[in-house]
N, C-alpha and C. Protein backbone atom coordinates (compact mmCIF):
# COMPACT_ATOMS: atom_id res chain seq x y z
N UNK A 1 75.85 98.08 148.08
CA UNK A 1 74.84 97.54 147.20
C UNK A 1 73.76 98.60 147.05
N UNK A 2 73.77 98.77 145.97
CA UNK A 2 72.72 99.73 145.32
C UNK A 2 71.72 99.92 144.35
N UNK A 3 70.23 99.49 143.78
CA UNK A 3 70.15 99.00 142.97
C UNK A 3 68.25 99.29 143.07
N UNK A 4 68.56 100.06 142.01
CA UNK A 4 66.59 100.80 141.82
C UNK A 4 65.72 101.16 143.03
N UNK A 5 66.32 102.22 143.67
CA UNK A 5 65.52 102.58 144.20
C UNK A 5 65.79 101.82 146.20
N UNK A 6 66.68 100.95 146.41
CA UNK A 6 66.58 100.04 147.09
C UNK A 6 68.35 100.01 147.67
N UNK A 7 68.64 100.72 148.94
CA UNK A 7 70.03 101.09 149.40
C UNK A 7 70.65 99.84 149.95
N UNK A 8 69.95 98.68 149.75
CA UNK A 8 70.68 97.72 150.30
C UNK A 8 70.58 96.90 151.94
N UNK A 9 69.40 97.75 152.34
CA UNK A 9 69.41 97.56 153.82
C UNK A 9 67.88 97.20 153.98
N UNK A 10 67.80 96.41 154.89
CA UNK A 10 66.54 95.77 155.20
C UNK A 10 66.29 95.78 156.68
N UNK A 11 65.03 95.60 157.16
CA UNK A 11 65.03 95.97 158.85
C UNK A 11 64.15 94.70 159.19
N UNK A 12 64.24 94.06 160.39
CA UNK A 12 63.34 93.29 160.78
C UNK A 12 63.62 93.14 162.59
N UNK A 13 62.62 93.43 162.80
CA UNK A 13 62.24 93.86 163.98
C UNK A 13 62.94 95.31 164.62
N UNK A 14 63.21 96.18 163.59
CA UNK A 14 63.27 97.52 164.18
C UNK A 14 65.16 97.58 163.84
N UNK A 15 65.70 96.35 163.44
CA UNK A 15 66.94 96.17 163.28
C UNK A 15 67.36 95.72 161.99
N UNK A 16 68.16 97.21 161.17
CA UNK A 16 68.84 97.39 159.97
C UNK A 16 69.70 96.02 159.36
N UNK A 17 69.64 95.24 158.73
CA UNK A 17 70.60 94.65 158.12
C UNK A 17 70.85 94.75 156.83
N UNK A 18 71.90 94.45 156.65
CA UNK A 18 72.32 94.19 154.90
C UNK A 18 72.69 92.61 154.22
N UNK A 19 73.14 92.36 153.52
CA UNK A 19 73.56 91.48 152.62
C UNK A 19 74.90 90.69 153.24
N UNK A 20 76.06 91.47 153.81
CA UNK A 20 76.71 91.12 154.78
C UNK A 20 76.37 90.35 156.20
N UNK A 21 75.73 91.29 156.46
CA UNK A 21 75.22 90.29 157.89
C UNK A 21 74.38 88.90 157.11
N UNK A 22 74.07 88.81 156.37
CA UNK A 22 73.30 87.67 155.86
C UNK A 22 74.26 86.97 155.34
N UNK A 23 75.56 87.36 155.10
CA UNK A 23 76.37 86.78 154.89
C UNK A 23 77.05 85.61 156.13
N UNK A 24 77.69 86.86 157.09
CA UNK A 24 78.07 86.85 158.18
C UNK A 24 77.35 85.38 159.20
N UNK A 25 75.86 86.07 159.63
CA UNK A 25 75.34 85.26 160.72
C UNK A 25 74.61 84.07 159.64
N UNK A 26 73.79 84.04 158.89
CA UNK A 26 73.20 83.08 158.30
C UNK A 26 73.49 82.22 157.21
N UNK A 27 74.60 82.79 156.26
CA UNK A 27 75.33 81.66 155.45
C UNK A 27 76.30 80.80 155.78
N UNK A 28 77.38 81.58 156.54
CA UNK A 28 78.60 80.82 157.19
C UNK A 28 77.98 80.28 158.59
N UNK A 29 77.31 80.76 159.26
CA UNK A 29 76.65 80.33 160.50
C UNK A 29 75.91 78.87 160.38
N UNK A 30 75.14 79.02 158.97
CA UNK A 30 74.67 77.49 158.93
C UNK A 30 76.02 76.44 158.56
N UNK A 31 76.48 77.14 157.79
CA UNK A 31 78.06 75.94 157.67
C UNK A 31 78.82 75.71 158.60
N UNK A 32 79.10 76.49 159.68
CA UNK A 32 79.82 76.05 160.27
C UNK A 32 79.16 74.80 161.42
N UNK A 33 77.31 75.14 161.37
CA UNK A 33 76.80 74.07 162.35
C UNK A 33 76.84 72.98 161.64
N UNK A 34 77.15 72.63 160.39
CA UNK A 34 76.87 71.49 159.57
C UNK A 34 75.98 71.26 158.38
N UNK A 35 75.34 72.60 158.64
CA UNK A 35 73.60 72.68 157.22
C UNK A 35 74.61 72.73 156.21
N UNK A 36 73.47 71.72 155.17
CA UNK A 36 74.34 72.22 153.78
C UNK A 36 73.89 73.01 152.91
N UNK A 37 73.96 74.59 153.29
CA UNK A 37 73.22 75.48 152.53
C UNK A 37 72.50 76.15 153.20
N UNK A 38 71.71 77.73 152.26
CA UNK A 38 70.63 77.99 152.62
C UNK A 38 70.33 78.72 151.53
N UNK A 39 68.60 78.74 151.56
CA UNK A 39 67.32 79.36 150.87
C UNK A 39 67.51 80.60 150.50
N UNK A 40 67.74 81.32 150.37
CA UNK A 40 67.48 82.91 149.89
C UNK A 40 65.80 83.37 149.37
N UNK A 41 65.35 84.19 150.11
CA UNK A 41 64.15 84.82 149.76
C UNK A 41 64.37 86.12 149.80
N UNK A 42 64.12 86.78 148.49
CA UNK A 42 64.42 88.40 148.24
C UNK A 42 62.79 89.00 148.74
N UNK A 43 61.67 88.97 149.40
CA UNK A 43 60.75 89.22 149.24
C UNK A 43 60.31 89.65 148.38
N UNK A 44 58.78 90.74 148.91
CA UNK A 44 58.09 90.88 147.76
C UNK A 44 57.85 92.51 147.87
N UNK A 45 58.19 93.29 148.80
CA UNK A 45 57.82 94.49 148.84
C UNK A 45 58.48 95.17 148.39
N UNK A 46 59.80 95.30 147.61
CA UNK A 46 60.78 96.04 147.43
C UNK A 46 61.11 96.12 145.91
N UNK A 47 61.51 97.02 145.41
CA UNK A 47 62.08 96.44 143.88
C UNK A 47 62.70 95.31 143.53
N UNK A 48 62.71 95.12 142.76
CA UNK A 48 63.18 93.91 142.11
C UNK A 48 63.00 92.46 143.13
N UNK A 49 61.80 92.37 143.49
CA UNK A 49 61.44 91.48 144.29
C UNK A 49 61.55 90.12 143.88
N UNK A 50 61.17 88.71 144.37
CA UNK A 50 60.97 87.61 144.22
C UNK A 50 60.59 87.19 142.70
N UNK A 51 58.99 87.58 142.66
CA UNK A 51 57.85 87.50 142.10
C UNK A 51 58.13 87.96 140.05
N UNK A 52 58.66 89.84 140.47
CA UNK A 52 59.37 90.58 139.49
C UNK A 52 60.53 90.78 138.86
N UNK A 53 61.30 90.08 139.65
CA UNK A 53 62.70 90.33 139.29
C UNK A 53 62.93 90.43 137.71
N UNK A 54 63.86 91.61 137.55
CA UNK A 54 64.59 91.41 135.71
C UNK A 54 65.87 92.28 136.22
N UNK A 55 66.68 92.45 137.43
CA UNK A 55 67.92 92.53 137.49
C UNK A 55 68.95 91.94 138.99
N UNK A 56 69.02 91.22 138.29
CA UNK A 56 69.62 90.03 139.24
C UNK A 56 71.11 90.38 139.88
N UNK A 57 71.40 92.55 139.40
CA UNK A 57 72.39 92.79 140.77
C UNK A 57 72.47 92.38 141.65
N UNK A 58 70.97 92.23 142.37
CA UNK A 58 70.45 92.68 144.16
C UNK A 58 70.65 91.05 144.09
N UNK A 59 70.97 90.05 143.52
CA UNK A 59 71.60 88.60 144.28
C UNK A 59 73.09 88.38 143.84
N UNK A 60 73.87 89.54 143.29
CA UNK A 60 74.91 88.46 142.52
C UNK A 60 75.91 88.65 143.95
N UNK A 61 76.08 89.16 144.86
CA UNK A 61 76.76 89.01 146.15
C UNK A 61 76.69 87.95 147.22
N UNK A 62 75.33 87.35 146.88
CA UNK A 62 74.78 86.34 147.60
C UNK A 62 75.67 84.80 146.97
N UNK A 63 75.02 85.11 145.83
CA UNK A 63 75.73 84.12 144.43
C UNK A 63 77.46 83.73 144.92
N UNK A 64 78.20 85.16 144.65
CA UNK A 64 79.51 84.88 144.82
C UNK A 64 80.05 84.53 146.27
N UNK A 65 79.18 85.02 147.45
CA UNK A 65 79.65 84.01 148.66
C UNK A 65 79.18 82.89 148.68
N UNK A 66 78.49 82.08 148.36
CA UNK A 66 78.10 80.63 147.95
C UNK A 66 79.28 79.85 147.09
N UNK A 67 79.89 80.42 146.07
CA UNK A 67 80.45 80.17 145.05
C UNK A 67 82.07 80.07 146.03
N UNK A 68 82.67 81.24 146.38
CA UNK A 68 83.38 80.91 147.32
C UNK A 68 83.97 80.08 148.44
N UNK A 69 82.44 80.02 148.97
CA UNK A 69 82.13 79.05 150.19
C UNK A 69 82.32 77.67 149.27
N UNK A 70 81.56 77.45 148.42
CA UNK A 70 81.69 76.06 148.10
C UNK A 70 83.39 75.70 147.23
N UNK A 71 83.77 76.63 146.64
CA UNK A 71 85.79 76.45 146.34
C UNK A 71 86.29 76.68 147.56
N UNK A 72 86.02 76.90 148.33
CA UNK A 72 87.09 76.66 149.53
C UNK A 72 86.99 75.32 150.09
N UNK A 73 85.43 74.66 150.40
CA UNK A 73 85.51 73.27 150.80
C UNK A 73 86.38 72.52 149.92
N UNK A 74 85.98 72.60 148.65
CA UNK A 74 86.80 71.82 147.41
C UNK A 74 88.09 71.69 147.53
N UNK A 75 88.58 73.20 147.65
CA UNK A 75 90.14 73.18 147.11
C UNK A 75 90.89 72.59 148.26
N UNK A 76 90.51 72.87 149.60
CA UNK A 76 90.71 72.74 151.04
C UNK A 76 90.85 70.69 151.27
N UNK A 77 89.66 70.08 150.72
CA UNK A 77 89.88 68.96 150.54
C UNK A 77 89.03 68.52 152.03
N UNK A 78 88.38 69.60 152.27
CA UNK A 78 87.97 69.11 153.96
C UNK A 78 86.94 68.23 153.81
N UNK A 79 87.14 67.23 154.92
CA UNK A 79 85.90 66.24 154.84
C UNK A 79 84.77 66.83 155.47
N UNK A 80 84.17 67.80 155.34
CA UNK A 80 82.94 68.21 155.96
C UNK A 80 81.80 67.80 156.45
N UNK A 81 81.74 66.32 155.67
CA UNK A 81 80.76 65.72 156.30
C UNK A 81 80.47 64.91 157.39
N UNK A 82 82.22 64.84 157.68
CA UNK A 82 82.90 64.08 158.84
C UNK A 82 82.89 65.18 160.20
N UNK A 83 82.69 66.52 159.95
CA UNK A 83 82.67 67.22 160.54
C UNK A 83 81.10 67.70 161.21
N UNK A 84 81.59 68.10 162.22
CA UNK A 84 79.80 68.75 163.23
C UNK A 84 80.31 69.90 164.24
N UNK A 85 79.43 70.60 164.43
CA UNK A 85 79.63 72.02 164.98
C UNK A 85 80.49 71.61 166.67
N UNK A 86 81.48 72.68 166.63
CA UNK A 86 81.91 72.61 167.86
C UNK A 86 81.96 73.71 168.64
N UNK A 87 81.39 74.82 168.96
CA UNK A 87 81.58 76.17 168.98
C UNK A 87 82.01 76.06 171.09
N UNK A 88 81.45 75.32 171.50
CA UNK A 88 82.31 74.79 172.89
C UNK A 88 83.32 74.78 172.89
N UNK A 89 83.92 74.95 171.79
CA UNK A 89 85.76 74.64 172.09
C UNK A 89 86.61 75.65 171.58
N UNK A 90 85.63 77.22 171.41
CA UNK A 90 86.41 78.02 171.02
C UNK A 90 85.60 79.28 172.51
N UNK A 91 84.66 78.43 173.03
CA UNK A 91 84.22 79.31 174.35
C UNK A 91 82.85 80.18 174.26
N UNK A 92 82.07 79.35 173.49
CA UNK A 92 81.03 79.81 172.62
C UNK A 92 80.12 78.68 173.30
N UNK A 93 79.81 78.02 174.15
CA UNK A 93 78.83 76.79 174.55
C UNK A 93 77.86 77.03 174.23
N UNK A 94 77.10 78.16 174.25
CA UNK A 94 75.44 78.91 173.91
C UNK A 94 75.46 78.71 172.72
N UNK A 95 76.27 78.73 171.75
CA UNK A 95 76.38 78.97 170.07
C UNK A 95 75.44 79.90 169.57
N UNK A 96 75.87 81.09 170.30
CA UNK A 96 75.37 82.63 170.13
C UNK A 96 76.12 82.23 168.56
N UNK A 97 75.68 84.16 167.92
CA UNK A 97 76.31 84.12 166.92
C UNK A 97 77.69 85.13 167.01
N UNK A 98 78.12 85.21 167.93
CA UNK A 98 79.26 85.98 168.44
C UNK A 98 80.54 85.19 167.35
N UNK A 99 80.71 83.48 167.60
CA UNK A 99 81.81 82.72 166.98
C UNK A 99 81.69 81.53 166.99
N UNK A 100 81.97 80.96 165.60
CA UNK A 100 81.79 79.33 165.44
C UNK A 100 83.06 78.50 164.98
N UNK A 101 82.75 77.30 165.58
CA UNK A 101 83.83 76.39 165.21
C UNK A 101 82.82 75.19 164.75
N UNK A 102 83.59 74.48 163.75
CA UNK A 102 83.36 73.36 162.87
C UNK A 102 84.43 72.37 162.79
N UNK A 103 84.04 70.80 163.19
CA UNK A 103 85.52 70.21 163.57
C UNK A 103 85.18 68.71 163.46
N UNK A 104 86.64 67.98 163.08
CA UNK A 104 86.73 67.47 162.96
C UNK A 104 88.30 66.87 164.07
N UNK A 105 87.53 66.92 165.46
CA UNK A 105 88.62 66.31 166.36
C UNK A 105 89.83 65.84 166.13
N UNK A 106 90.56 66.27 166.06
CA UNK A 106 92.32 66.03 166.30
C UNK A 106 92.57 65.72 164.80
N UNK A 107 91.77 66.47 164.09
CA UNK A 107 91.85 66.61 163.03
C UNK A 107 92.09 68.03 162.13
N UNK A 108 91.38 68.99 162.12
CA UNK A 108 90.46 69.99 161.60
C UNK A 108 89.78 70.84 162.12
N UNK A 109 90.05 72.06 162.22
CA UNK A 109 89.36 72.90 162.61
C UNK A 109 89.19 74.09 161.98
N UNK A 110 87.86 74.65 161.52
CA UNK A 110 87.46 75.81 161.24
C UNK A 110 87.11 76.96 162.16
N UNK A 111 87.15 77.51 162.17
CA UNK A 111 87.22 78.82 163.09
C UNK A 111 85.94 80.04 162.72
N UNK A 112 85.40 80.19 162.98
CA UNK A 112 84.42 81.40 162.00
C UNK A 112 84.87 82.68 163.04
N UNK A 113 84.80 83.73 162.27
CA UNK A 113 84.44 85.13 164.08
C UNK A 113 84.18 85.88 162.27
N UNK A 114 82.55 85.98 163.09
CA UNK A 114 82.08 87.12 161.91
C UNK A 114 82.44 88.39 162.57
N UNK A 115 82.69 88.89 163.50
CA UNK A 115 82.99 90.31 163.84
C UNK A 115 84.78 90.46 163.83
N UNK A 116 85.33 89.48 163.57
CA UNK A 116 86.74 89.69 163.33
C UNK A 116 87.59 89.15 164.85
N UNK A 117 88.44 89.55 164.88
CA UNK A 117 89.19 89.65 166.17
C UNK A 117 90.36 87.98 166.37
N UNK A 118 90.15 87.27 167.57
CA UNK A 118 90.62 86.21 167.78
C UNK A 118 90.11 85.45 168.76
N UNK A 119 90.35 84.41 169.15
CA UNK A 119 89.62 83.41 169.96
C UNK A 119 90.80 82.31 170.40
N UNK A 120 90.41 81.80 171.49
CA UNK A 120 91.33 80.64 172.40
C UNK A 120 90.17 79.42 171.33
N UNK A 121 91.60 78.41 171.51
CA UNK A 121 90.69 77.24 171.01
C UNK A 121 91.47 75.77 171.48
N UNK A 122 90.49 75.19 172.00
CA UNK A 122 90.60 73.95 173.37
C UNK A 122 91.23 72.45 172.35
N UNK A 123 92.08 72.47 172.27
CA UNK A 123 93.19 71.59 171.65
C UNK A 123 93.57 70.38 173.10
N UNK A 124 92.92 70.39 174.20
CA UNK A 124 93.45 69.62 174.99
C UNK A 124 93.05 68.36 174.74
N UNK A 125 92.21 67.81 173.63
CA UNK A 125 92.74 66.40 173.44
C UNK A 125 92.86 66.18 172.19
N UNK A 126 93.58 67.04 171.51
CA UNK A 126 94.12 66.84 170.42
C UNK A 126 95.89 66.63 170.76
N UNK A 127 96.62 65.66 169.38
CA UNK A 127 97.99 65.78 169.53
C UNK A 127 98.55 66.20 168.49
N UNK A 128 99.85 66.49 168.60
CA UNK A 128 100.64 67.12 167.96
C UNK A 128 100.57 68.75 167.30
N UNK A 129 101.09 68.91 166.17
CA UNK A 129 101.36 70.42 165.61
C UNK A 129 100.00 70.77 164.76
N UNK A 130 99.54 71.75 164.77
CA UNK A 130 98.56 71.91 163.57
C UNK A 130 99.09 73.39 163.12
N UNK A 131 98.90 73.78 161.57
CA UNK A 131 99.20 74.62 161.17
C UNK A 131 97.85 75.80 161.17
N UNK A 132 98.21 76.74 161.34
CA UNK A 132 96.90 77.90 160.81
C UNK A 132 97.29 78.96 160.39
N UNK A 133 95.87 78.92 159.26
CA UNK A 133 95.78 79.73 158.05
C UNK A 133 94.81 80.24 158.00
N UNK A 134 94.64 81.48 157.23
CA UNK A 134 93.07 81.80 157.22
C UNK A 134 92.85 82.09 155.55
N UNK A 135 91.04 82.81 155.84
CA UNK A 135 90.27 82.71 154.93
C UNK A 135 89.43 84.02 154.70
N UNK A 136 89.85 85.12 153.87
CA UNK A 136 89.03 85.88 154.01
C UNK A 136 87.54 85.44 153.00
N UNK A 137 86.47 84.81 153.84
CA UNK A 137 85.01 84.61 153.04
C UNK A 137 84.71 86.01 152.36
N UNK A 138 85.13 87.07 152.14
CA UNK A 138 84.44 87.95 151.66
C UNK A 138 84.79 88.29 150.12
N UNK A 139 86.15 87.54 150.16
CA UNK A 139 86.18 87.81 148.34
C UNK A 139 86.96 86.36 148.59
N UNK A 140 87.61 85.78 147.03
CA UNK A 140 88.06 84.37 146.81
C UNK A 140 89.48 84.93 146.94
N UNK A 141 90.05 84.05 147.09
CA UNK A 141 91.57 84.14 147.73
C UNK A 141 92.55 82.72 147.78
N UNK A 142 93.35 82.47 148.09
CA UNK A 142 94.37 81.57 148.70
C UNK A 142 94.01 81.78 150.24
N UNK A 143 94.51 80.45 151.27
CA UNK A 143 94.66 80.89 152.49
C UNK A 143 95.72 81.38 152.63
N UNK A 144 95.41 82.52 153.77
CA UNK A 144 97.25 83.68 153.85
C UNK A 144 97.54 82.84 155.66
N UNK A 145 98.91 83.42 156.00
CA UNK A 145 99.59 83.58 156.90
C UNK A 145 98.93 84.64 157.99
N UNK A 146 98.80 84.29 159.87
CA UNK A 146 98.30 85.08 160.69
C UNK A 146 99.41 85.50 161.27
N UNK A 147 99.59 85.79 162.30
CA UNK A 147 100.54 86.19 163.22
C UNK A 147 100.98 84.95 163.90
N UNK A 148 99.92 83.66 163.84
CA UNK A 148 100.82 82.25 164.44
C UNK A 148 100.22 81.18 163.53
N UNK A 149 101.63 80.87 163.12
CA UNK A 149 101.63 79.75 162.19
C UNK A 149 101.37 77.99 162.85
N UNK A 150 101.84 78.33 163.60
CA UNK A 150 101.59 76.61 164.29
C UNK A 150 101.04 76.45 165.64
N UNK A 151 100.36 75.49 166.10
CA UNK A 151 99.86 75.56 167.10
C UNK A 151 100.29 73.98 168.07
N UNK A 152 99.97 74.10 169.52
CA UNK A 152 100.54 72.40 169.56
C UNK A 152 99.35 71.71 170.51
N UNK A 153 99.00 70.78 170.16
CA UNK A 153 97.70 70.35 170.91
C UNK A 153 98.03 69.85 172.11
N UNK A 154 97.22 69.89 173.32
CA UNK A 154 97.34 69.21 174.81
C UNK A 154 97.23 70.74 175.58
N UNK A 155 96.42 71.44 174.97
CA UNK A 155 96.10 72.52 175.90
C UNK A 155 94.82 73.48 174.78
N UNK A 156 95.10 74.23 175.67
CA UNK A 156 94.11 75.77 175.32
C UNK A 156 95.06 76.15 174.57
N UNK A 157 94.62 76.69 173.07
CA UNK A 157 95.57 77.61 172.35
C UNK A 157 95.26 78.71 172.04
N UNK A 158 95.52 80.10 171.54
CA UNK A 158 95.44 81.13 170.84
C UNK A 158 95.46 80.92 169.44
N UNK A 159 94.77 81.16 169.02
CA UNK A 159 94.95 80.99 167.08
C UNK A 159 95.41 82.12 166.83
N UNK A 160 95.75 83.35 167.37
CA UNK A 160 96.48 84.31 166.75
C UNK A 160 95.46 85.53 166.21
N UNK A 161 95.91 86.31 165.31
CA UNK A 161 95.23 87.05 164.32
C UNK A 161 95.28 87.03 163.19
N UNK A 162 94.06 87.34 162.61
CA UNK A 162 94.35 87.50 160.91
C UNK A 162 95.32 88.06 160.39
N UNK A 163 95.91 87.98 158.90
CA UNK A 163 97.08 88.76 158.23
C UNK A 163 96.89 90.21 158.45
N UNK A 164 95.20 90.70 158.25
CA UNK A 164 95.14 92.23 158.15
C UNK A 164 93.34 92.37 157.99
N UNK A 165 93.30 93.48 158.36
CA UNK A 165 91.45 94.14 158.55
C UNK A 165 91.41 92.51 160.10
N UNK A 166 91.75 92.99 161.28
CA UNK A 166 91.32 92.49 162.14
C UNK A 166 89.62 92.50 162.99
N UNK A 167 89.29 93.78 162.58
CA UNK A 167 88.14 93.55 162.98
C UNK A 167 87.08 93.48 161.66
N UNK A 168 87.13 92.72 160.77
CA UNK A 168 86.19 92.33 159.66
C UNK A 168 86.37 90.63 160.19
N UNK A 169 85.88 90.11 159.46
CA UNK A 169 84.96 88.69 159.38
C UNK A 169 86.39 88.11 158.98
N UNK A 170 86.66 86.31 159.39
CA UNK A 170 87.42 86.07 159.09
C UNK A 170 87.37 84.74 159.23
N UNK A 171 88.02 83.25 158.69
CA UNK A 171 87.98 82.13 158.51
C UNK A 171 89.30 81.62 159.20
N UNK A 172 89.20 81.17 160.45
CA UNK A 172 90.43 80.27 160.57
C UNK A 172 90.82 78.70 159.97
N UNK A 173 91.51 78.19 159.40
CA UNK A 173 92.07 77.01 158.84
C UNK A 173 93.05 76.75 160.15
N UNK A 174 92.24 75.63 161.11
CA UNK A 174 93.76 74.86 161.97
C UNK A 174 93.40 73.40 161.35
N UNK A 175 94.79 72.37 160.91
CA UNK A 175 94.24 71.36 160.28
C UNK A 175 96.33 70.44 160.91
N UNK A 176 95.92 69.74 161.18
CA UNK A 176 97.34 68.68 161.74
C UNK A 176 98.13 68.59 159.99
C-alpha cells in the first residue's frame, strides 16, 4: 500500500504496523470473539486523512476484507450468532492474539491463526466426524482442502495445515 506520500505503515508505541496487522489482530480478532464489526479511524496527521480525504485508495483494502469477511459468513451459512469465542479449546486460555477459535459446540468451529501455522483443537466433547476446510481471509476464494480432511470428536485433534503459504494468516472451517 502506497499512496501520496504515505508507505503504508503506521507506529504506535514505537511499534510499526500496517493495514494487515489491522487486518490480522483487530478485524478477524473481533469476529472471532463475537463483535459484530469494527470502526476504522484513518486519523488526522497523515495524507489523505479522516477530515481531508479525496482518495479513498488508503481504505479500499480495509473495504475488501470486510466485504469478504461478511461473504464468507453468508455463503458458509454459519449461525454466528449462536456462536461465542472459544480460544480455550485451541490452547489459547489468555486469548492472547497468538490464535482464535469461534464455536459453536459439537457443532462448528472456526479456527483463526493470524501468523499461519497449525493448532490442536479439544473435540473431547464433541461427537462424531467433522470435516475441515479452510479460508484464505486475505483475498475471496472458495474453501480449499488442508492436509486433513476429517477429524473425529472424543479427543484432542490436529486440524492439520493449510493447502499452501503455511506461515501467512489462515481460516480454519471444522463443521460436523
Amino acid at each position: 500500500m502506497n499512496y501520496e506520500g504515505k508507505d503504508g505503515y503506521a507506529v504506535q508505541n514505537g511499534k510499526p504496523y500496517n493495514l494487515h496487522d489491522v487486518r490480522k489482530l483487530c478485524f478477524w480478532g473481533t469476529l472471532m470473539a463475537g463483535g459484530g464489526g469494527v470502526e476504522y479511524y484513518f486519523g488526522y496527521k497523515h495524507p489523505q486523512n479522516d477530515p481531508v480525504c479525496q482518495d479513498f485508495r488508503s481504505r479500499d483494502q480495509a473495504w475488501d476484507d470486510c466485504r469478504i469477511a461478511i461473504e464468507f459468513f453468508r455463503n458458509q451459512k454459519l449461525l454466528f450468532w449462536e456462536m461465542s469465542s472459544a480460544d480455550k479449546l485451541i490452547g489459547n486460555p489468555d486469548n492472547t492474539n497468538s490464535k482464535y477459535c469461534f464455536a459453536k459446540v459439537d457443532e462448528a468451529y472456526l479456527v483463526y491463526l493470524p501468523s499461519g501455522g497449525s493448532t490442536q483443537l479439544d473435540l473431547r466433547h464433541a461427537k462424531g466426524s467433522f470435516t475441515v476446510s479452510w479460508l484464505n481471509p486475505r483475498i475471496q476464494g472458495d474453501l480449499v482442502q488442508g492436509s486433513v480432511k476429517t477429524v473425529d470428536g472424543g479427543r484432542d485433534v490436529s486440524i492439520g495445515n493449510p493447502p499452501s503459504d503455511p506461515n501467512k494468516v489462515w481460516l480454519a472451517v471444522i463443521r460436523r
